[in-house]
Protein backbone atom coordinates (compact mmCIF):
# COMPACT_ATOMS: atom_id res chain seq x y z
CA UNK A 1 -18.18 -16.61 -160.95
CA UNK A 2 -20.76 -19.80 -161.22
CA UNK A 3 -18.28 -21.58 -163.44
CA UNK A 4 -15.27 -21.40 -160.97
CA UNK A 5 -17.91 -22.47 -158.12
CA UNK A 6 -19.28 -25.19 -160.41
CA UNK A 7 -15.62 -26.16 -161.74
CA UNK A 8 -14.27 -26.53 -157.82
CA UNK A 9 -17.07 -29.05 -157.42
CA UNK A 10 -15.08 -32.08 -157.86
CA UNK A 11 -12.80 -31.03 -154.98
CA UNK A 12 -14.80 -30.13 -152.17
CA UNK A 13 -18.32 -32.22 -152.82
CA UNK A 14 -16.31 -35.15 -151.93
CA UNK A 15 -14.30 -33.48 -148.80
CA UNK A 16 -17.76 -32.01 -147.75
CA UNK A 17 -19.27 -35.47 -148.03
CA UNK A 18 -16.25 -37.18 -146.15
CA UNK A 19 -16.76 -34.75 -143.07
CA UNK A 20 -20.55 -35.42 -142.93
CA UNK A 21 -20.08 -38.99 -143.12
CA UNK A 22 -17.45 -39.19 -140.47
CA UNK A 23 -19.60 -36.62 -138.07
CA UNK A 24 -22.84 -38.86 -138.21
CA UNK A 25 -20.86 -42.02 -138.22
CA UNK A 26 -18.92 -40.46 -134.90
CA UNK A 27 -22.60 -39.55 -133.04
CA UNK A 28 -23.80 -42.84 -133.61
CA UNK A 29 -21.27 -44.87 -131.50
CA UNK A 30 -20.57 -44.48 -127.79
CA UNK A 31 -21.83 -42.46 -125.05
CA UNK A 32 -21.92 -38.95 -126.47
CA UNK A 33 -22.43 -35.87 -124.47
CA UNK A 34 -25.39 -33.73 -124.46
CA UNK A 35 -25.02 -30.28 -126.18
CA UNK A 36 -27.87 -28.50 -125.79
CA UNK A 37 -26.61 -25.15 -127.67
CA UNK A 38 -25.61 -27.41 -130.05
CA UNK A 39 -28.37 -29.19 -130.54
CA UNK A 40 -30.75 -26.20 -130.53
CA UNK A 41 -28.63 -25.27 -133.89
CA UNK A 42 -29.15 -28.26 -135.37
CA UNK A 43 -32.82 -28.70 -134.56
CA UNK A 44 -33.06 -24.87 -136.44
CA UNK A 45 -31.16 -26.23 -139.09
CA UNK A 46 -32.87 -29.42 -139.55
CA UNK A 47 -36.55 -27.32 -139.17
CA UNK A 48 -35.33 -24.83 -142.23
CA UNK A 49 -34.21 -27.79 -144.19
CA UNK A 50 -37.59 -29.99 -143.66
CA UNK A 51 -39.80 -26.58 -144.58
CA UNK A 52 -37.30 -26.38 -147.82
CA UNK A 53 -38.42 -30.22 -148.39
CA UNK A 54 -42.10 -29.39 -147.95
CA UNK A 55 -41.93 -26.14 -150.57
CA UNK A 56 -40.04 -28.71 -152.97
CA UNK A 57 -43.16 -31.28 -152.39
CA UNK A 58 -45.74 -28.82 -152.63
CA UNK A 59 -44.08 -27.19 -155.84
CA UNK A 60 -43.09 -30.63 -157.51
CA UNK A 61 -45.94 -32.81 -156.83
CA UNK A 62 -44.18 -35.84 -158.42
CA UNK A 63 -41.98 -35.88 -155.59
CA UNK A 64 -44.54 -35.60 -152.81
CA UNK A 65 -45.30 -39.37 -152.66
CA UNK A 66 -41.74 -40.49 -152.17
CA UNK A 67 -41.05 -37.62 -149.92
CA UNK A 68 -44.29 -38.54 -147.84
CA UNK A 69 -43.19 -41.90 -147.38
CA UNK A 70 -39.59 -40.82 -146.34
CA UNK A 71 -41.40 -38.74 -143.40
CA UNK A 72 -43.55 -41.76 -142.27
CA UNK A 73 -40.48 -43.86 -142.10
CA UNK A 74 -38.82 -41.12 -140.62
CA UNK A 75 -40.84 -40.82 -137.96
CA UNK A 76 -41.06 -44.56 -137.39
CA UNK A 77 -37.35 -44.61 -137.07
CA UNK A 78 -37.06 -41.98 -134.74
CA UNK A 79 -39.47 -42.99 -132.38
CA UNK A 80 -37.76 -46.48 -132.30
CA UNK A 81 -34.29 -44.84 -131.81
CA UNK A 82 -35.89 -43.25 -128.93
CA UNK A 83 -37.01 -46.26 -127.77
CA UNK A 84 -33.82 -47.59 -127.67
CA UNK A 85 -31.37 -44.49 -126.25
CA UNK A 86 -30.24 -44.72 -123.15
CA UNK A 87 -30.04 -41.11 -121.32
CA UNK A 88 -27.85 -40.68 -117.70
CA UNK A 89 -25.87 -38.58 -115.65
CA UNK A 90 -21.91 -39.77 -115.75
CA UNK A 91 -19.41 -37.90 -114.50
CA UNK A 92 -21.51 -34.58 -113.97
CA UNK A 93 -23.06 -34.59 -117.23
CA UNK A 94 -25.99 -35.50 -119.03
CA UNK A 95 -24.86 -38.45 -122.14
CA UNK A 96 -26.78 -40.33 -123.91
CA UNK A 97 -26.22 -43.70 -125.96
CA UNK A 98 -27.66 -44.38 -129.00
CA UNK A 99 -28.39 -47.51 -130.45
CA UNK A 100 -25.74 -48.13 -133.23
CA UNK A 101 -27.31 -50.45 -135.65
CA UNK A 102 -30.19 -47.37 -136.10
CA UNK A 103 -27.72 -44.70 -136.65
CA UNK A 104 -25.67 -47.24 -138.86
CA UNK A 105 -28.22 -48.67 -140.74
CA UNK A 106 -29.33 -44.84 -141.81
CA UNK A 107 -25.51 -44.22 -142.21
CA UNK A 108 -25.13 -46.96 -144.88
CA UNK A 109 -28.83 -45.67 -146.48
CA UNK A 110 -26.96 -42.16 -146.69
CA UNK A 111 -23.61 -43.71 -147.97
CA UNK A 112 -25.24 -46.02 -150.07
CA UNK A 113 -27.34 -43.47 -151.95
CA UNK A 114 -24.47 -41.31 -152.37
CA UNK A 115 -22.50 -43.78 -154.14
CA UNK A 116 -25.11 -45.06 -156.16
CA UNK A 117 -25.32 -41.43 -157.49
CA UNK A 118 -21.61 -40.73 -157.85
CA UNK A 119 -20.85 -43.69 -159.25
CA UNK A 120 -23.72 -43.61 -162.11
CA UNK A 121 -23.87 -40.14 -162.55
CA UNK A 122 -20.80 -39.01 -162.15
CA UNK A 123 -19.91 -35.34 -161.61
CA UNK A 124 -23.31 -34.29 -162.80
CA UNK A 125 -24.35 -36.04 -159.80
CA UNK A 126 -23.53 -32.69 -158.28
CA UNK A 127 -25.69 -30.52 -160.37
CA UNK A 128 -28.12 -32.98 -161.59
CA UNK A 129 -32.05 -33.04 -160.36
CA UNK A 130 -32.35 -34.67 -157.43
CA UNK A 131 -34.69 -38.13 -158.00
CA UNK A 132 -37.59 -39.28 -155.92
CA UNK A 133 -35.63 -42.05 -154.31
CA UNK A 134 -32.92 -39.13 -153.04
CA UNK A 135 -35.47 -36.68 -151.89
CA UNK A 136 -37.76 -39.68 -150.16
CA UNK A 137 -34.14 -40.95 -148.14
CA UNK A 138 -33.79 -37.22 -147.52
CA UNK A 139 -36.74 -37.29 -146.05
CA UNK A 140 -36.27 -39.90 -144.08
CA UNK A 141 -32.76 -38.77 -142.15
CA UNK A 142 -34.28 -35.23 -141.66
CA UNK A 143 -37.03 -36.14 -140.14
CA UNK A 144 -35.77 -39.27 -137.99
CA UNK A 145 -33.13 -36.35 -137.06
CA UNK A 146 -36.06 -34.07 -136.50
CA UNK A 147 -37.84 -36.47 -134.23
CA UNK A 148 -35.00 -38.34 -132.74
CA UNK A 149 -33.44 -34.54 -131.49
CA UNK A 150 -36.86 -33.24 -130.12
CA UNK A 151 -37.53 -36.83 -128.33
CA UNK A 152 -33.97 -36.68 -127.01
CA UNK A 153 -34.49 -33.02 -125.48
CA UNK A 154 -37.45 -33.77 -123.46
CA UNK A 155 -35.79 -37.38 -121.89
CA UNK A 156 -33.10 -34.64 -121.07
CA UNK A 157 -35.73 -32.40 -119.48
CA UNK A 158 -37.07 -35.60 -117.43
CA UNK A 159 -33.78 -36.46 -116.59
CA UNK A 160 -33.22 -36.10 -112.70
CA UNK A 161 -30.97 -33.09 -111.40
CA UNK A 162 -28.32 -35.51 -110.64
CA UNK A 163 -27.92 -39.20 -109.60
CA UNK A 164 -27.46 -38.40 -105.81
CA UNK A 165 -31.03 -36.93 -105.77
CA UNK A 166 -32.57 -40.36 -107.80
CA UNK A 167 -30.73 -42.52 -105.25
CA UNK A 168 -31.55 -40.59 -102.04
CA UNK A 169 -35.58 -40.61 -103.05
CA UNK A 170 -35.21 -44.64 -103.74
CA UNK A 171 -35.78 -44.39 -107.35
């Protein structure tokens, strides 16, 4: 059973890859709308997979450094995506507008890294032991996702009930 998972690697790795790609290249662009069921399941997601990083830390301690550093720049990121996100009311609806060189410059980190290890590891890339470098950039989009998600729920939570109510109080 293993072998026929492992030997359908080269097929859907790739396709798998391609989707996530296109997703976080498609939320970085625009004015998106705010999904707040969706975004609940991501922030659970995100939380399982940064404990899973912390066990692998704790367990491996040659990868804590370079993890370590991936959450400091992490969080540094985040907080400067904040910074820069613009959050309103259009149309009914709460959007937001993130700042695209962030999301692409993290985009290109993620693409980047991927083809580094494709490209000089090959298909064993898929089942090989994941290096210091690729668990410190891991580190870094989970927890810029991390913080960038919880900072973008509570500037949802501060945002007005709706425009009328911002403009009738003179704000």
């Amino acid at each position: 059973m293993a072998t026929a998972f492992a030997s359908t690697a080269p097929y859907w790795v790739p396709a798998l890859s391609a989707l996530m790609v296109y997703r976080r290249i498609r939320r970085n662009f625009g004015v998106q709308p705010w999904r707040p069921v969706r975004s609940g399941i991501r922030l659970g997601i995100l939380s399982l997979v940064a404990c899973m990083l912390i066990v692998l830390a704790v367990l491996q301690s040659q990868l804590a450094l370079a993890m370590g550093a991936g959450a400091v720049i992490g969080v540094g990121v985040g907080l400067l995506a904040l910074k820069h996100t613009h959050v309103v009311w259009k149309d009914g609806r709460r959007v937001y507008t993130p700042n695209p060189w962030i999301g692409g410059a993290l985009t290109v980190l993620l693409v980047g890294r991927l083809a580094w290890r494709w490209t000089h590891d090959g298909l064993a890339a898929t089942q090989a032991a994941p290096s210091p470098l690729t668990l410190g950039l891991a580190a870094v989009l989970i927890v810029y996702s991390l913080v960038y998600l919880i900072g973008l729920m509570l500037q949802m939570r501060r945002l007005p009930a709706t425009d009328e109510n911002s403009a009738a109080s003179g704000d």
